[in-house]
Protein backbone atom coordinates (compact mmCIF):
# COMPACT_ATOMS: atom_id res chain seq x y z
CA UNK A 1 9.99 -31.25 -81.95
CA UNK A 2 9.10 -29.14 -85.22
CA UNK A 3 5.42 -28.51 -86.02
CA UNK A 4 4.48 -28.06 -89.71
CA UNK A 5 1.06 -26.66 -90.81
CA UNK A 6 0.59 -26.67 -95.05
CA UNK A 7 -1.70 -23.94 -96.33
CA UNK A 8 -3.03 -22.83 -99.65
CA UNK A 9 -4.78 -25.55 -101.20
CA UNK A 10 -8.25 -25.08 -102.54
CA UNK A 11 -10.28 -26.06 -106.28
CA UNK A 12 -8.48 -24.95 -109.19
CA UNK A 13 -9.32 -25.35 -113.33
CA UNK A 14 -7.19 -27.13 -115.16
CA UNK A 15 -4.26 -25.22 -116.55
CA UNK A 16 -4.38 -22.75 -113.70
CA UNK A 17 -1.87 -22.14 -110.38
CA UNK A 18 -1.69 -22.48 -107.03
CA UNK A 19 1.01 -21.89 -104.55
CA UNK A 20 1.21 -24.23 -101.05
CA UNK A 21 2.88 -22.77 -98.08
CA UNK A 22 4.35 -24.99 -95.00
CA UNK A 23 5.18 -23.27 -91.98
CA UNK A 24 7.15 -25.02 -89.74
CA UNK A 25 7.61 -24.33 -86.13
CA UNK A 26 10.40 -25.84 -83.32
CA UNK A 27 12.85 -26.03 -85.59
CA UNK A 28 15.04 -24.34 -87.88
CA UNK A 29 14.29 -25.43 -91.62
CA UNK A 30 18.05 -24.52 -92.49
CA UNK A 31 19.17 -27.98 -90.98
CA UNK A 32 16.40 -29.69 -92.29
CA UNK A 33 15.86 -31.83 -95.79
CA UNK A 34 12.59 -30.57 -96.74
CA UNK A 35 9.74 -32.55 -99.43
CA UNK A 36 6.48 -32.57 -100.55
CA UNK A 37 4.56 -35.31 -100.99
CA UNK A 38 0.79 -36.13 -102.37
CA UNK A 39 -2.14 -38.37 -102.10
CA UNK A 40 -4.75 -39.23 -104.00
CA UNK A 41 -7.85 -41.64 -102.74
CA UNK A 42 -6.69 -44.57 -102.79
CA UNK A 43 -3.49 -44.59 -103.58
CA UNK A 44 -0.13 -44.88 -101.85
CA UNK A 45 1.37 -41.35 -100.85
CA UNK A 46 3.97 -40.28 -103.31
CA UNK A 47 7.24 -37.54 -103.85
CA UNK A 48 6.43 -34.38 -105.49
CA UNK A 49 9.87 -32.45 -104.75
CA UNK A 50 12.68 -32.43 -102.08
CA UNK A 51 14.93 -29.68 -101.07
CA UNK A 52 17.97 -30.59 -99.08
CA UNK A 53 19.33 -28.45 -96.10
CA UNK A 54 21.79 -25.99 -98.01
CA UNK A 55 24.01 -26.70 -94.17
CA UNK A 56 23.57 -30.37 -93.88
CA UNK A 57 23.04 -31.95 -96.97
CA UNK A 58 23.14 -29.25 -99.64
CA UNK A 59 22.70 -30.73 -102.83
CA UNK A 60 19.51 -30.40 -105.59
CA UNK A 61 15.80 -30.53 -105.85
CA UNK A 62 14.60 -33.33 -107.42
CA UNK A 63 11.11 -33.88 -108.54
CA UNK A 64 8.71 -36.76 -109.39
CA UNK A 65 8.57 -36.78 -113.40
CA UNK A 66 5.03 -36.60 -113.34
CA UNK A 67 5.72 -32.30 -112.13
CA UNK A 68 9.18 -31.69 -113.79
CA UNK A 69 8.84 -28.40 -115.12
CA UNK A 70 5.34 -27.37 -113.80
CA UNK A 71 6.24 -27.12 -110.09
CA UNK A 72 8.68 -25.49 -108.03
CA UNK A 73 9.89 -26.19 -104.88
CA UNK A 74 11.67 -23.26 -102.39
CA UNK A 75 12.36 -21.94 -98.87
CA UNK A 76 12.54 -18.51 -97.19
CA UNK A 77 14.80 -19.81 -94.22
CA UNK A 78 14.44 -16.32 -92.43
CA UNK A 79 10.38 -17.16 -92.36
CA UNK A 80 11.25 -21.01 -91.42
CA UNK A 81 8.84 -21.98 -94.49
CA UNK A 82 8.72 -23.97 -97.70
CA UNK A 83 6.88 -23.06 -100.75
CA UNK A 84 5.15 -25.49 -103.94
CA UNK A 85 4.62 -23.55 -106.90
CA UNK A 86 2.42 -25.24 -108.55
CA UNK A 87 1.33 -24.22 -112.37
CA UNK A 88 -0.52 -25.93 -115.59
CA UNK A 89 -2.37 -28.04 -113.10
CA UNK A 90 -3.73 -31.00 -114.34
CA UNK A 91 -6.89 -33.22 -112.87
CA UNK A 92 -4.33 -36.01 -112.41
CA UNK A 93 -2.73 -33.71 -109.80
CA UNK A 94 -5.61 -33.90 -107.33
CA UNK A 95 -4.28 -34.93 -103.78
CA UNK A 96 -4.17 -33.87 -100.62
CA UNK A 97 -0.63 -32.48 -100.25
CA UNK A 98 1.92 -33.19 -97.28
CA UNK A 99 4.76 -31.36 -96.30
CA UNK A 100 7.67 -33.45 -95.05
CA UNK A 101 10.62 -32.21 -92.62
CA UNK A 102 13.45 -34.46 -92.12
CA UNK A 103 15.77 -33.76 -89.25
CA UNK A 104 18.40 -36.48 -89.47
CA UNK A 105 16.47 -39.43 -88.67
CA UNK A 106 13.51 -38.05 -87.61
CA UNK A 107 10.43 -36.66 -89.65
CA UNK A 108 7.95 -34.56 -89.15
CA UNK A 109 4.86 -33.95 -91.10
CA UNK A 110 2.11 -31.43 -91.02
CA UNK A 111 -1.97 -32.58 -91.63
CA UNK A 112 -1.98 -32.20 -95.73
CA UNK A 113 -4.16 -29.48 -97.64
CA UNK A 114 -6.37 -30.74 -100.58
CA UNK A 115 -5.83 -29.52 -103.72
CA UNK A 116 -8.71 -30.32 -106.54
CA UNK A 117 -8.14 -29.76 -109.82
CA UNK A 118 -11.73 -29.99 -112.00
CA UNK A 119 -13.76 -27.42 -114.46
């Protein structure tokens, strides 16, 4: 049973950065495919970026089109967590943000952290 808890949200200006962390817990991230995902109010929950287990799956990042080039998605497996760079914010990219662990069949995902981006 992994546990993931996603920090570093907050209100940001438009054109400015933010970095989101997501800790996970139980579980080794090196066997897990790995994703972050976004919400905005009312609307359906949608991909940001995935990382695949560099043991399991291996295989690229991908990103939604919407953050090619703007956002980053990594891991430090020795501190079992998963970083979102995320840079030239835009309003549009307002959400509360999820972090997704995928261990075979199973997921796991942690409470979200709001990100706001407004001047």
């Amino acid at each position: 049973q992994a546990q993931l808890a996603e920090s570093g949200g907050g209100l940001v200006q438009p054109g400015g950065s933010l970095t989101l962390s997501c800790a996970v817990s139980g579980s080794s991230i090196r066997v897990a495919n790995m994703g972050w995902y976004r919400q905005a109010p009312g609307k359906q929950r949608d991909l940001v970026a995935t990382m695949p287990s560099p043991i399991i799956s291996g295989g690229p990042t991908t990103y939604a089109d919407s953050v090619k080039g703007r956002f980053t998605i990594s891991r430090d497996n020795t501190q079992n967590t998963v970083y979102l760079q995320m840079t030239s914010l835009k309003p549009e990219d307002t959400a509360v943000y999820y972090c997704k662990a995928s261990f075979g069949e199973y997921d796991f995902w942690g409470q979200g952290t709001q990100v706001t981006v407004s001047s």
